[in-house]
Protein backbone atom coordinates (compact mmCIF):
# COMPACT_ATOMS: atom_id res chain seq x y z
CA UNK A 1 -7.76 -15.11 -13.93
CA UNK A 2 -5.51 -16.37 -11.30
CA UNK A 3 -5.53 -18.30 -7.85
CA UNK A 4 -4.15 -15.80 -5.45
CA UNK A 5 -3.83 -17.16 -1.60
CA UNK A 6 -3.41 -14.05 0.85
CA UNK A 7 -2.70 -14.81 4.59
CA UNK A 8 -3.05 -12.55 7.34
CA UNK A 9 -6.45 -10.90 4.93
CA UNK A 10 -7.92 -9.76 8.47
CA UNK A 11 -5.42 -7.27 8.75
CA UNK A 12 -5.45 -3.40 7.04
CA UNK A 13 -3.00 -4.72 4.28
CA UNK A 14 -4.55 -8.15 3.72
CA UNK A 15 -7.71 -6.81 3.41
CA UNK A 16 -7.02 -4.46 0.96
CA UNK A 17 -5.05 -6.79 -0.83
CA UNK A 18 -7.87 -9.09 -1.14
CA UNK A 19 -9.70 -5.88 -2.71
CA UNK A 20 -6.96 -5.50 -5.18
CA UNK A 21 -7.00 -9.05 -6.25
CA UNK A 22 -10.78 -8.96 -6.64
CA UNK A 23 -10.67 -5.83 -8.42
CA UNK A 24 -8.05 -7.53 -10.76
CA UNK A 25 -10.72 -9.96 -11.20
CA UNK A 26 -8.81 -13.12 -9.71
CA UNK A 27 -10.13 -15.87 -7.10
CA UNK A 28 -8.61 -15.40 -3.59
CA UNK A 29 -8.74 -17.84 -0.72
CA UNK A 30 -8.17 -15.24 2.21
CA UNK A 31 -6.43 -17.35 4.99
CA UNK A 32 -6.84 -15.47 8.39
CA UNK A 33 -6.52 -17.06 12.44
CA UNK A 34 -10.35 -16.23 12.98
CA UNK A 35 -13.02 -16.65 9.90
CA UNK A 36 -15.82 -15.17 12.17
CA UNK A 37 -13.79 -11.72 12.80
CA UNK A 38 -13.39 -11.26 9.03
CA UNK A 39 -14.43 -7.65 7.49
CA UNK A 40 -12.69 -7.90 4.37
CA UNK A 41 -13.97 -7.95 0.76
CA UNK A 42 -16.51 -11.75 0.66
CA UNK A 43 -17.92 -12.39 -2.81
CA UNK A 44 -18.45 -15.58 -4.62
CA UNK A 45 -14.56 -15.30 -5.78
CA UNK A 46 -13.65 -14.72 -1.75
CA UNK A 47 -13.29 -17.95 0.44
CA UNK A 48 -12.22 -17.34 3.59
CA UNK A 49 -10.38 -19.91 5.37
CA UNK A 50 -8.34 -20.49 8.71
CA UNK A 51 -5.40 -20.68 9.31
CA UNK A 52 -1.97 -20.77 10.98
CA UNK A 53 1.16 -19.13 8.57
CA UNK A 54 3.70 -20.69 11.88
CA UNK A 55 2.74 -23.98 10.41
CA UNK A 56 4.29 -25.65 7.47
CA UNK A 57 2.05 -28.17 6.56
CA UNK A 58 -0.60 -25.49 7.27
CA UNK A 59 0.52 -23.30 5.15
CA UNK A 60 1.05 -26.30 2.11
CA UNK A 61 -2.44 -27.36 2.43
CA UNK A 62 -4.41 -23.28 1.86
CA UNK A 63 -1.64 -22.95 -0.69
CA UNK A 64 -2.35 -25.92 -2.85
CA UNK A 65 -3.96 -25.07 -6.23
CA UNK A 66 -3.04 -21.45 -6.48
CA UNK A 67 -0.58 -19.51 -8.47
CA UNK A 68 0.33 -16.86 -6.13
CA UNK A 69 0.98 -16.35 -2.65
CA UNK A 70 1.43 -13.04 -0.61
CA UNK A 71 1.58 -12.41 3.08
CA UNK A 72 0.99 -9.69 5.17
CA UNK A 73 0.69 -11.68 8.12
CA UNK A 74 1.75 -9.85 12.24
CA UNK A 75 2.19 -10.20 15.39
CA UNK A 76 2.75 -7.97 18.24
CA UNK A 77 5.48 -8.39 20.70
CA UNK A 78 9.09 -9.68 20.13
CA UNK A 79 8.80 -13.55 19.99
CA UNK A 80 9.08 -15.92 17.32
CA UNK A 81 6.36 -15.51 14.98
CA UNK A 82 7.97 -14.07 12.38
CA UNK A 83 11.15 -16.19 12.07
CA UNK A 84 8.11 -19.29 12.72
CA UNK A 85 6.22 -17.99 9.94
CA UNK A 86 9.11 -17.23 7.42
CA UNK A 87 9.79 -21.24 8.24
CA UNK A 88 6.46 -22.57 7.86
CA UNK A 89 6.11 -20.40 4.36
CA UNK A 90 9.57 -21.05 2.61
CA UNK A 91 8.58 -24.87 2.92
CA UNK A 92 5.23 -24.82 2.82
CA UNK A 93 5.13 -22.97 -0.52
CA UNK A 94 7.90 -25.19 -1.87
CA UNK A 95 5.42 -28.11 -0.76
CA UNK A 96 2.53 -26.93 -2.44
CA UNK A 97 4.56 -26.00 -5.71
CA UNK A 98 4.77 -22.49 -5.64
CA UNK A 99 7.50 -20.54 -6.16
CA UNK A 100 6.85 -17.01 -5.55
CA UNK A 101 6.05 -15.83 -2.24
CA UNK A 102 5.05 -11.77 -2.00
CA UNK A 103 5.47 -10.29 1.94
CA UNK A 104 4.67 -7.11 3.62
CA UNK A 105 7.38 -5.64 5.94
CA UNK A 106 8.82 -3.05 7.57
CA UNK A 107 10.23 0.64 6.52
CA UNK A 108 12.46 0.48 9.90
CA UNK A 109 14.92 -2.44 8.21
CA UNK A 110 15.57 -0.03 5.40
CA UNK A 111 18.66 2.21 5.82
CA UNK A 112 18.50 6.00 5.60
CA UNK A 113 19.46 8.29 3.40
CA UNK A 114 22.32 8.91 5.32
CA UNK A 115 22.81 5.00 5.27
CA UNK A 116 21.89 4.41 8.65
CA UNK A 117 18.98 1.61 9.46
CA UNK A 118 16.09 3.56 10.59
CA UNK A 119 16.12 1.53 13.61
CA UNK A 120 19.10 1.91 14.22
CA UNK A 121 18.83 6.21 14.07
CA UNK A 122 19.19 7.80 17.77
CA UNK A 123 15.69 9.20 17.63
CA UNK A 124 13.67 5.91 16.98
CA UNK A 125 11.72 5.05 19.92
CA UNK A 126 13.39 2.41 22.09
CA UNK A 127 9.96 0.82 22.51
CA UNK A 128 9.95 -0.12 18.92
CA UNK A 129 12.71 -1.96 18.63
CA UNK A 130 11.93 -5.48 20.24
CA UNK A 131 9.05 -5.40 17.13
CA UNK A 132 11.49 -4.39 14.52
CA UNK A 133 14.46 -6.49 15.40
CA UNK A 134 11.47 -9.90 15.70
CA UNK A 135 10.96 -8.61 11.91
CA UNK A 136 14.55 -8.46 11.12
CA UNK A 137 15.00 -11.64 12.46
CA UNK A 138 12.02 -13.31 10.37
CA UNK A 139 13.18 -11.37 7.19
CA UNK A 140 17.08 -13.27 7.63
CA UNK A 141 15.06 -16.49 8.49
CA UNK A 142 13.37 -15.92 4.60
CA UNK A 143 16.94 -15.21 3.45
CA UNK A 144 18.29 -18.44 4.82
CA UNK A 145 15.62 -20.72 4.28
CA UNK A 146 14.05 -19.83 1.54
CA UNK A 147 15.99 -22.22 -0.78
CA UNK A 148 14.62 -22.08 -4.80
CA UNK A 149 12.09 -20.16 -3.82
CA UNK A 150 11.90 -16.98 -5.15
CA UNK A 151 10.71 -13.66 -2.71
CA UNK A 152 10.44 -10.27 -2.55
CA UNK A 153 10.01 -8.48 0.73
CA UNK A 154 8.13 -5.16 0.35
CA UNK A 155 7.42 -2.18 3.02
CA UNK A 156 6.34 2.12 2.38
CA UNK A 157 9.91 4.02 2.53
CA UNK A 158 8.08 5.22 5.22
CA UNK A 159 4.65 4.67 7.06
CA UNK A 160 0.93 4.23 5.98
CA UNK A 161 -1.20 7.14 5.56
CA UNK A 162 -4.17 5.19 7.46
CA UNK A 163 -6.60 7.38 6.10
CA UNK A 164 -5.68 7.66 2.83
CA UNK A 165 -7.69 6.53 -0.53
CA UNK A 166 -6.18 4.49 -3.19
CA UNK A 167 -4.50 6.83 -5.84
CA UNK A 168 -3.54 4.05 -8.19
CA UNK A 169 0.04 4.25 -8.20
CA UNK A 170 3.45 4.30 -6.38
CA UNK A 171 6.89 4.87 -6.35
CA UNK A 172 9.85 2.68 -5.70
CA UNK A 173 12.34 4.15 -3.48
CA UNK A 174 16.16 2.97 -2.93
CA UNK A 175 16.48 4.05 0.90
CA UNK A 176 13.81 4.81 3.82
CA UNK A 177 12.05 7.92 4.54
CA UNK A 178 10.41 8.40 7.68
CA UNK A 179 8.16 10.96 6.46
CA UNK A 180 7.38 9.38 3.16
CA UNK A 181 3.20 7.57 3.47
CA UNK A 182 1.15 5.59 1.73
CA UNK A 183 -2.41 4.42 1.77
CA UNK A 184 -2.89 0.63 2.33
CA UNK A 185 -4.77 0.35 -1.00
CA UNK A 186 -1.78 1.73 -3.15
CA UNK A 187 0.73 -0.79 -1.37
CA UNK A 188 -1.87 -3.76 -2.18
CA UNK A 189 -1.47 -2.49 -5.69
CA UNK A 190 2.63 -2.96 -5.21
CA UNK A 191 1.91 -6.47 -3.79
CA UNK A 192 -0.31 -7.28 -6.79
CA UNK A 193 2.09 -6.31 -9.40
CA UNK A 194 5.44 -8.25 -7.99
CA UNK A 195 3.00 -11.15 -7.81
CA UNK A 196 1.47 -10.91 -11.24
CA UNK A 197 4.87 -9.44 -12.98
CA UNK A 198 7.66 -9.95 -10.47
CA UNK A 199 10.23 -7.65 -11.17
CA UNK A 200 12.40 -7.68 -8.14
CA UNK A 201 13.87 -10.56 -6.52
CA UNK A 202 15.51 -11.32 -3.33
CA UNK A 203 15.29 -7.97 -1.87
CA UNK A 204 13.74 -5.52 0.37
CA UNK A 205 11.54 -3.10 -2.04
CA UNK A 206 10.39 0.17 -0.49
CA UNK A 207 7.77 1.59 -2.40
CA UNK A 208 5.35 4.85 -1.15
């Protein structure tokens, strides 16, 4: 049994990758901006606790004591948070002496099959973009900050299936797919295993 910390476990991903943890059968401190607003999985191996992933020390304190970290943390609009909270984890985790750090992304950083970012294709919706490029700029922000610690940086090929029920499995995929979908409780099961058995490092990993 492991320590697993999870922030932004409020969310469709971070809930169901409190689930997976559970299910797993390790303890999981679920770190979210709002205890009182929480819906996700609360057993006797759950603690739910608040907290802020823009803040370093923050972020050092929730993740002293575990052995694995993974965020799934977001934020609407186009400010900082991301770059903020790529900061606040790279030495935060150091701080707390872990050296793994799991994150959920985006399938619109990944280039196309015809090598173009999806982002970046003529038909993505202009409206998208100020989102995607405050992602880009916190997934550079991990590249450059991140030091010895060691990350992987993991979004569906494509889009979530928000209906969909947990097959068990997925598949790793070398470029983006806009059509390609996944439920949220088979990409918990791809954050699980890179924390438990990390196999890629320093890279964006699209999996569906």
């Amino acid at each position: 049994m492991s320590k697993y910390v999870i922030f932004g476990a409020g969310g469709r991903a971070g809930r169901q990758a409190v689930a997976e943890a559970r299910g797993r059968g390790h303890q999981v401190t679920a770190v979210v901006r709002d205890p009182s607003r929480y819906t996700g999985p609360a057993d006797d191996g759950v603690r739910v606790a608040a907290g802020d992933v823009t803040d370093a020390a923050a972020v050092a304190a929730l993740a002293a004591g575990h052995d694995h970290a993974v965020n799934t943390t977001a934020a609407l609009g186009s400010g900082t948070f991301f770059t903020d909270a790529a900061h606040a984890l790279a030495a935060g985790l150091r701080e707390a002496g872990l050296d793994r750090l799991v994150t959920a992304g985006l399938a619109s950083l990944l280039h196309g099959a015809d090598g173009v970012r999806l982002l970046d294709a003529p038909a993505f919706p202009a409206e998208f973009r100020p989102f995607c490029l405050a992602h880009a700029a916190g997934l550079e922000a991990l590249r450059a900050e991140a030091g010895p610690l060691d990350w992987v940086y993991v979004s569906p090929a494509g889009d979530f299936d928000h209906e969909g029920r947990r097959t068990g499995g997925y598949e790793i995929r070398d470029h983006g797919d806009p059509a390609a979908r996944m439920s949220y409780a088979d990409f918990a099961i791809a954050l699980l295993d890179e924390a438990e058995n990390p196999r890629h490092h320093r890279i964006h990993l699209a999996v569906t």
